[in-house]
Protein backbone atom coordinates (compact mmCIF):
# COMPACT_ATOMS: atom_id res chain seq x y z
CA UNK A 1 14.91 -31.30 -30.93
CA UNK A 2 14.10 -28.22 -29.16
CA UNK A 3 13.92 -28.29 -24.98
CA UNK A 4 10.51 -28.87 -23.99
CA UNK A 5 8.69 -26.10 -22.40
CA UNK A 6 9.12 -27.24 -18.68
CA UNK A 7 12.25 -27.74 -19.21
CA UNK A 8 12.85 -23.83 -20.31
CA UNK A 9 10.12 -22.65 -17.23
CA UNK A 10 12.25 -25.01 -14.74
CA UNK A 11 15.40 -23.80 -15.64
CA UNK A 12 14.72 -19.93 -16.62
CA UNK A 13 13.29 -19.74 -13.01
CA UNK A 14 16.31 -21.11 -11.94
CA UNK A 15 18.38 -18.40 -13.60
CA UNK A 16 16.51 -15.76 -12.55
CA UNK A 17 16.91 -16.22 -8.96
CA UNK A 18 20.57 -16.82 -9.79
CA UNK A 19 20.59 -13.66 -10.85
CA UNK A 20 18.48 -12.13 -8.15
CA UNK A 21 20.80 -13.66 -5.41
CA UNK A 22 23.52 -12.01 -6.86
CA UNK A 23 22.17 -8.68 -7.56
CA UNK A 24 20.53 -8.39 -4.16
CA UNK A 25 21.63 -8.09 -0.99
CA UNK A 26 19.93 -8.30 1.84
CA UNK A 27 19.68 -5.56 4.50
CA UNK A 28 22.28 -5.07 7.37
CA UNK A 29 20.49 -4.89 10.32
CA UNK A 30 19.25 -8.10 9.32
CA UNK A 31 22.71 -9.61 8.15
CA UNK A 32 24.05 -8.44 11.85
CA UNK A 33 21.43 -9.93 13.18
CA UNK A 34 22.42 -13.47 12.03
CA UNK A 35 25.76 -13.17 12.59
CA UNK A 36 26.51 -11.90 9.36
CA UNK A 37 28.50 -8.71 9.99
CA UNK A 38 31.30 -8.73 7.68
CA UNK A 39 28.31 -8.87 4.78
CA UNK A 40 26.64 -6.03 6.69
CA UNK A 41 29.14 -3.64 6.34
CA UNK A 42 29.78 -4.32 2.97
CA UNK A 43 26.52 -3.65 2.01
CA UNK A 44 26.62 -0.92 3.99
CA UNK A 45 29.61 0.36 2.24
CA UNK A 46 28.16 0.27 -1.04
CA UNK A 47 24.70 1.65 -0.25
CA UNK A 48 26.33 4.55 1.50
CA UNK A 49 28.41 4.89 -1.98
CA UNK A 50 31.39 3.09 -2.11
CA UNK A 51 32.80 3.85 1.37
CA UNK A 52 35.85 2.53 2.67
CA UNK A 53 34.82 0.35 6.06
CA UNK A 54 37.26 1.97 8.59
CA UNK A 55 35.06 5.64 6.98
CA UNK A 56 33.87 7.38 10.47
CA UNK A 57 30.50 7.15 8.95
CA UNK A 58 30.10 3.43 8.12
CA UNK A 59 31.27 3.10 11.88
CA UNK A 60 29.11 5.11 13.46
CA UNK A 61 26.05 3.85 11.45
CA UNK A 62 26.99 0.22 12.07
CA UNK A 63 27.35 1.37 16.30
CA UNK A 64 23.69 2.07 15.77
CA UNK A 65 22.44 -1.08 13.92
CA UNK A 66 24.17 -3.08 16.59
CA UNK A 67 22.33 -0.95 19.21
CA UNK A 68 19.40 -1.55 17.36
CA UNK A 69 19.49 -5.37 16.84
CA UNK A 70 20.26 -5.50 20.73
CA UNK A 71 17.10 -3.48 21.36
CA UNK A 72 15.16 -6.23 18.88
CA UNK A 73 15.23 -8.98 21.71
CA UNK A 74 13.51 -6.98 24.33
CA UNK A 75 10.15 -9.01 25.65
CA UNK A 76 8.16 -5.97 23.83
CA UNK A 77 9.25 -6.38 21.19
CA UNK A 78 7.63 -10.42 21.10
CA UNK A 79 4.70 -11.26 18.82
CA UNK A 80 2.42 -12.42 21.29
CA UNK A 81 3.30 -9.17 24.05
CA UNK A 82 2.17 -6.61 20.94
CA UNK A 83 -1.29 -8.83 20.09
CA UNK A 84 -2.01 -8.78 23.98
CA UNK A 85 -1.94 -4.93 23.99
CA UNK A 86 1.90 -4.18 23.94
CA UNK A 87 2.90 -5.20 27.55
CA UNK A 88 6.18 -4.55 28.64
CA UNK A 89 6.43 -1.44 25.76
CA UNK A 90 5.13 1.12 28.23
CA UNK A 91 5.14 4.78 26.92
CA UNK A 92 6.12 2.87 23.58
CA UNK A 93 2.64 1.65 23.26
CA UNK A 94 3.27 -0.64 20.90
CA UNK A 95 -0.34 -2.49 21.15
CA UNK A 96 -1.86 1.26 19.84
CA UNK A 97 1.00 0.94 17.23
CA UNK A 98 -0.33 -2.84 15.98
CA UNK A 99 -4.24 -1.41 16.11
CA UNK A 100 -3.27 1.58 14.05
CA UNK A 101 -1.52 -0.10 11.59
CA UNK A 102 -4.01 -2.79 11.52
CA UNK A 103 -7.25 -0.68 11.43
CA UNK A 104 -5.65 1.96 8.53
CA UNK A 105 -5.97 -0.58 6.57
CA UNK A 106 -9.51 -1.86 6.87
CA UNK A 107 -10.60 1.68 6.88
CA UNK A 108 -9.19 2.11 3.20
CA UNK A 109 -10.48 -1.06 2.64
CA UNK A 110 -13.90 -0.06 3.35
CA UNK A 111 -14.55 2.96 2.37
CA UNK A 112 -15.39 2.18 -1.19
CA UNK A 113 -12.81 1.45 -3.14
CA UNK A 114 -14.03 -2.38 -3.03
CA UNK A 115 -16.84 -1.17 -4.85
CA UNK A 116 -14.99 0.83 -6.72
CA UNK A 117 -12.91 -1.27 -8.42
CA UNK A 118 -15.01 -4.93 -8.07
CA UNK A 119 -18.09 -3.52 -9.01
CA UNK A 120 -16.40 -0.63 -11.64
CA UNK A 121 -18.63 -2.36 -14.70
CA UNK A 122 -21.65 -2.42 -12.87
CA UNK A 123 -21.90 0.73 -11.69
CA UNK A 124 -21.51 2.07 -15.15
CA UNK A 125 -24.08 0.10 -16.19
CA UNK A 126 -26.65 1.35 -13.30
CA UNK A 127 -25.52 4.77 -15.02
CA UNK A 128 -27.18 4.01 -18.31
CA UNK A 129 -24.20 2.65 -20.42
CA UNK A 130 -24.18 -0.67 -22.41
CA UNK A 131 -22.52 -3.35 -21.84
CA UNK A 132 -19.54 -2.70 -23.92
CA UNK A 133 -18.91 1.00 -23.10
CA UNK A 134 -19.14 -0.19 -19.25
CA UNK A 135 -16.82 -2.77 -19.63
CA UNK A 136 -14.32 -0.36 -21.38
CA UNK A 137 -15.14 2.56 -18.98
CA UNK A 138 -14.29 -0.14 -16.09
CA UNK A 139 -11.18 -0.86 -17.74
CA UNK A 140 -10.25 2.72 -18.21
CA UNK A 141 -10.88 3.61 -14.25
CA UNK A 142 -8.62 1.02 -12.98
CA UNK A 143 -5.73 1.92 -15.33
CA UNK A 144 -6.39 6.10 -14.45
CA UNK A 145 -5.32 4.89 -10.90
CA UNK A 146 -1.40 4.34 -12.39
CA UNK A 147 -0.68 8.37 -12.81
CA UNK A 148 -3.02 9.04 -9.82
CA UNK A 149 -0.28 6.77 -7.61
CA UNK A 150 2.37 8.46 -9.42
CA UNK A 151 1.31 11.63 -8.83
CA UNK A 152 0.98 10.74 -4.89
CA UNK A 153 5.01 11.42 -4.94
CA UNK A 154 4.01 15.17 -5.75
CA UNK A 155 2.11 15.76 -1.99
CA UNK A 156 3.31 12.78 0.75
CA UNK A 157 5.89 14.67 1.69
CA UNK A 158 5.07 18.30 0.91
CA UNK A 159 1.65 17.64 2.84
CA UNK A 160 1.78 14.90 5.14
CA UNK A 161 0.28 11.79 5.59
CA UNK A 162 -2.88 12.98 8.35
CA UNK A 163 -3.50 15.81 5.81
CA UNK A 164 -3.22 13.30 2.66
CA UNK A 165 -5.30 10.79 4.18
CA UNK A 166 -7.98 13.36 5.62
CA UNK A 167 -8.30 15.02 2.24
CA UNK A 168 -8.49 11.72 0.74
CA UNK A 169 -11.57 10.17 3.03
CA UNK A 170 -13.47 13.27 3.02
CA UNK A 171 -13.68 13.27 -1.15
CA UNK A 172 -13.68 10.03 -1.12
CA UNK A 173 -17.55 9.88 1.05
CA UNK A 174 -18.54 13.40 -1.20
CA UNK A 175 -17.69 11.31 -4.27
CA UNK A 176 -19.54 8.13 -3.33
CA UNK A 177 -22.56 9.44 -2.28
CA UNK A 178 -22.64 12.19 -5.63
CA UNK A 179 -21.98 8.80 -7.82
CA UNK A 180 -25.28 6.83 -5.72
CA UNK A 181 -27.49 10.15 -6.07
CA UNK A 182 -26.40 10.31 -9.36
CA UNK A 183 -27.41 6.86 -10.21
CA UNK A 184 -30.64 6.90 -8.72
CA UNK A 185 -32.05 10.20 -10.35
CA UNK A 186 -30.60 8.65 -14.06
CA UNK A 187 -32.48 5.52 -13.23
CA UNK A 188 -35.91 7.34 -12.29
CA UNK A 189 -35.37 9.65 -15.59
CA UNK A 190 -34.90 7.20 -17.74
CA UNK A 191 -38.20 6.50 -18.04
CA UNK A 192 -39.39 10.17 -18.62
CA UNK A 193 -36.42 12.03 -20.19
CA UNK A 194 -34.06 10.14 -21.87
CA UNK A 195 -31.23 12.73 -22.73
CA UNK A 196 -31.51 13.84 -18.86
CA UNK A 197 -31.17 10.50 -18.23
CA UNK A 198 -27.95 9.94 -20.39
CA UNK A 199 -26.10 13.28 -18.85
CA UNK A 200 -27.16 12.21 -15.14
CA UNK A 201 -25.62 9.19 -15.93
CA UNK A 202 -22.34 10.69 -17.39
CA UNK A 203 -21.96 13.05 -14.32
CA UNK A 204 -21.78 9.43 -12.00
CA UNK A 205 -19.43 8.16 -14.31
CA UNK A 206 -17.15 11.54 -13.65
CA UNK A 207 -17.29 11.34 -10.37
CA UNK A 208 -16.12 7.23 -10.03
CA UNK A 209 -12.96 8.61 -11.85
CA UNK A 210 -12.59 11.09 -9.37
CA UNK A 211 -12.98 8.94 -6.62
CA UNK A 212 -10.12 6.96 -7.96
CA UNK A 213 -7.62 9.87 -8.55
CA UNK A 214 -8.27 10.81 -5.19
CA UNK A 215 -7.36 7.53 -3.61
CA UNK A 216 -4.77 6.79 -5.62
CA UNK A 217 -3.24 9.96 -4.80
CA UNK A 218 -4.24 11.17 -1.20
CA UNK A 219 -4.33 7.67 0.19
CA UNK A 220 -3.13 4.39 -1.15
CA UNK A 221 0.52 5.85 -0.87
CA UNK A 222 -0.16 7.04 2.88
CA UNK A 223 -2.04 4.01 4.19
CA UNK A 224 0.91 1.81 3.34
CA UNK A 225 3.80 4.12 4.36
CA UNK A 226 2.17 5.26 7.45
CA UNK A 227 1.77 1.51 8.87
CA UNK A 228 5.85 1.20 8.58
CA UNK A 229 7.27 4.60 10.00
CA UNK A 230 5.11 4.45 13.63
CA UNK A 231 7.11 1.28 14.41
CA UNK A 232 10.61 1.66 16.04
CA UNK A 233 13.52 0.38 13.48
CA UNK A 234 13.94 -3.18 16.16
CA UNK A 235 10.69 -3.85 15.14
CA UNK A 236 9.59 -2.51 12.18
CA UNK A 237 9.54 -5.72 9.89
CA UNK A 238 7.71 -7.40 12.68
CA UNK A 239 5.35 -4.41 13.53
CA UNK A 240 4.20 -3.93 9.53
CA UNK A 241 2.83 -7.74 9.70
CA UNK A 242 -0.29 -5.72 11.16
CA UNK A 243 -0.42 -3.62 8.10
CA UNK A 244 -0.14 -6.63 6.14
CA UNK A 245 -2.80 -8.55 7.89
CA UNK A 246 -5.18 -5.57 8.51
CA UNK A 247 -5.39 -4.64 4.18
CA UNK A 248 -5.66 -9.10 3.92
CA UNK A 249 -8.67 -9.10 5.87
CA UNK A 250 -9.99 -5.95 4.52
CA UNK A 251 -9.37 -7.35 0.85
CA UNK A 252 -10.81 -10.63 1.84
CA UNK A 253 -14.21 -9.73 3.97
């Protein structure tokens, strides 16, 4: 008799995190942090590819991550200190670090791409398409965000993150309002000029797509990123929680 199907979920979860535990390894500043330095440096070693542990370089960089797990238990560097403003960070400012982080994400949040994507099928619809073509198109605009987020890789670096954000925002609000003007004038031709109607409506379905290529590529990438690398390495697991909680209330309101 064949293994029920629990039985297979139960214990083909249990092998894959076998396997995961084994092909992972968890960072060293953390290891050294938990009194786990001989793991450190050998994950070290093998990240830095395949270096002996007595190699000048693997001692140096360990010098550092002992610095830096040292620097971790300043009062700063505490939860509570960075939600009441960052006291005890001083030039640091960690507080403005938390509120940037934080805030970054709520902007992207609410800037339309709720709409965007929630209300994809509906939109389409306001433009003058039926049911099944809007469904379809709505489909089709959340998967064109895949080589839009690929293609992100092409400009974060060469550009920036300000200038990939800024370009971003700024089409993003040209885009939206084209789409809603769009909309509108279909919805009053409709009535009057059908065919007028039908192209006014394909020109706001254009532009959604654009909106999303633009996002995808001039934001989503830089919103994320950017919340990590303004937070020192002692804190920067701790400091991204912002990030984190910032796009979860963003999401959720």
């Amino acid at each position: 008799m064949p293994p029920c199907p629990f039985y297979l979920s139960r214990h083909g979860k249990r092998g894959c995190r076998r396997v995961a535990t084994k092909t992972a390894n968890e960072v060293s500043r953390w290891l050294i942090a938990n009194n786990r330095r001989r793991d450190a440096i050998e994950v070290l070693c093998k990240v830095r590819g395949d270096l002996s542990a007595t190699d000048p370089k693997i001692l140096a960089e360990v010098e550092q991550l002992d610095a830096i797990v040292e620097a971790s238990h300043h009062k700063r560097n505490n939860l509570l200190n960075i939600v009441l403003g960052g006291r005890y960070s001083g030039s640091l400012h960690l507080g403005r670090r938390a509120v940037m982080g934080f805030a970054l994400q709520l902007i992207q949040q609410w800037t339309g791409i709720l709409a965007i994507v929630g209300w994809a099928t509906t939109l389409f619809g306001l433009a003058g398409f039926d049911s099944y073509k809007s469904a379809w198109l709505g489909g089709l605009v959340n998967t064109f965000g895949i080589p839009g987020t690929a293609a992100a890789a092409l400009v974060v670096d060469k550009i920036g993150r300000i200038r990939s954000l800024i370009i971003s925002f700024i089409t993003q609000g040209i885009a939206l309002f084209i789409v809603a003007a769009l909309i509108k004038t279909s919805q009053d031709a409709s009535s009057a000029d059908a065919d007028r109607a039908a192209q006014l409506g394909t020109g706001a379905a254009a532009f959604v797509f654009i909106y999303i290529w633009f996002f995808t590529m001039f934001n989503i990438i830089p919103s994320w990123i950017y919340g990590t690398e303004i937070w020192p390495q002692e804190i920067r697991a701790k400091g991204y929680s912002f990030t984190i909680f910032g796009w979860a209330l963003g999401s959720g309101v």
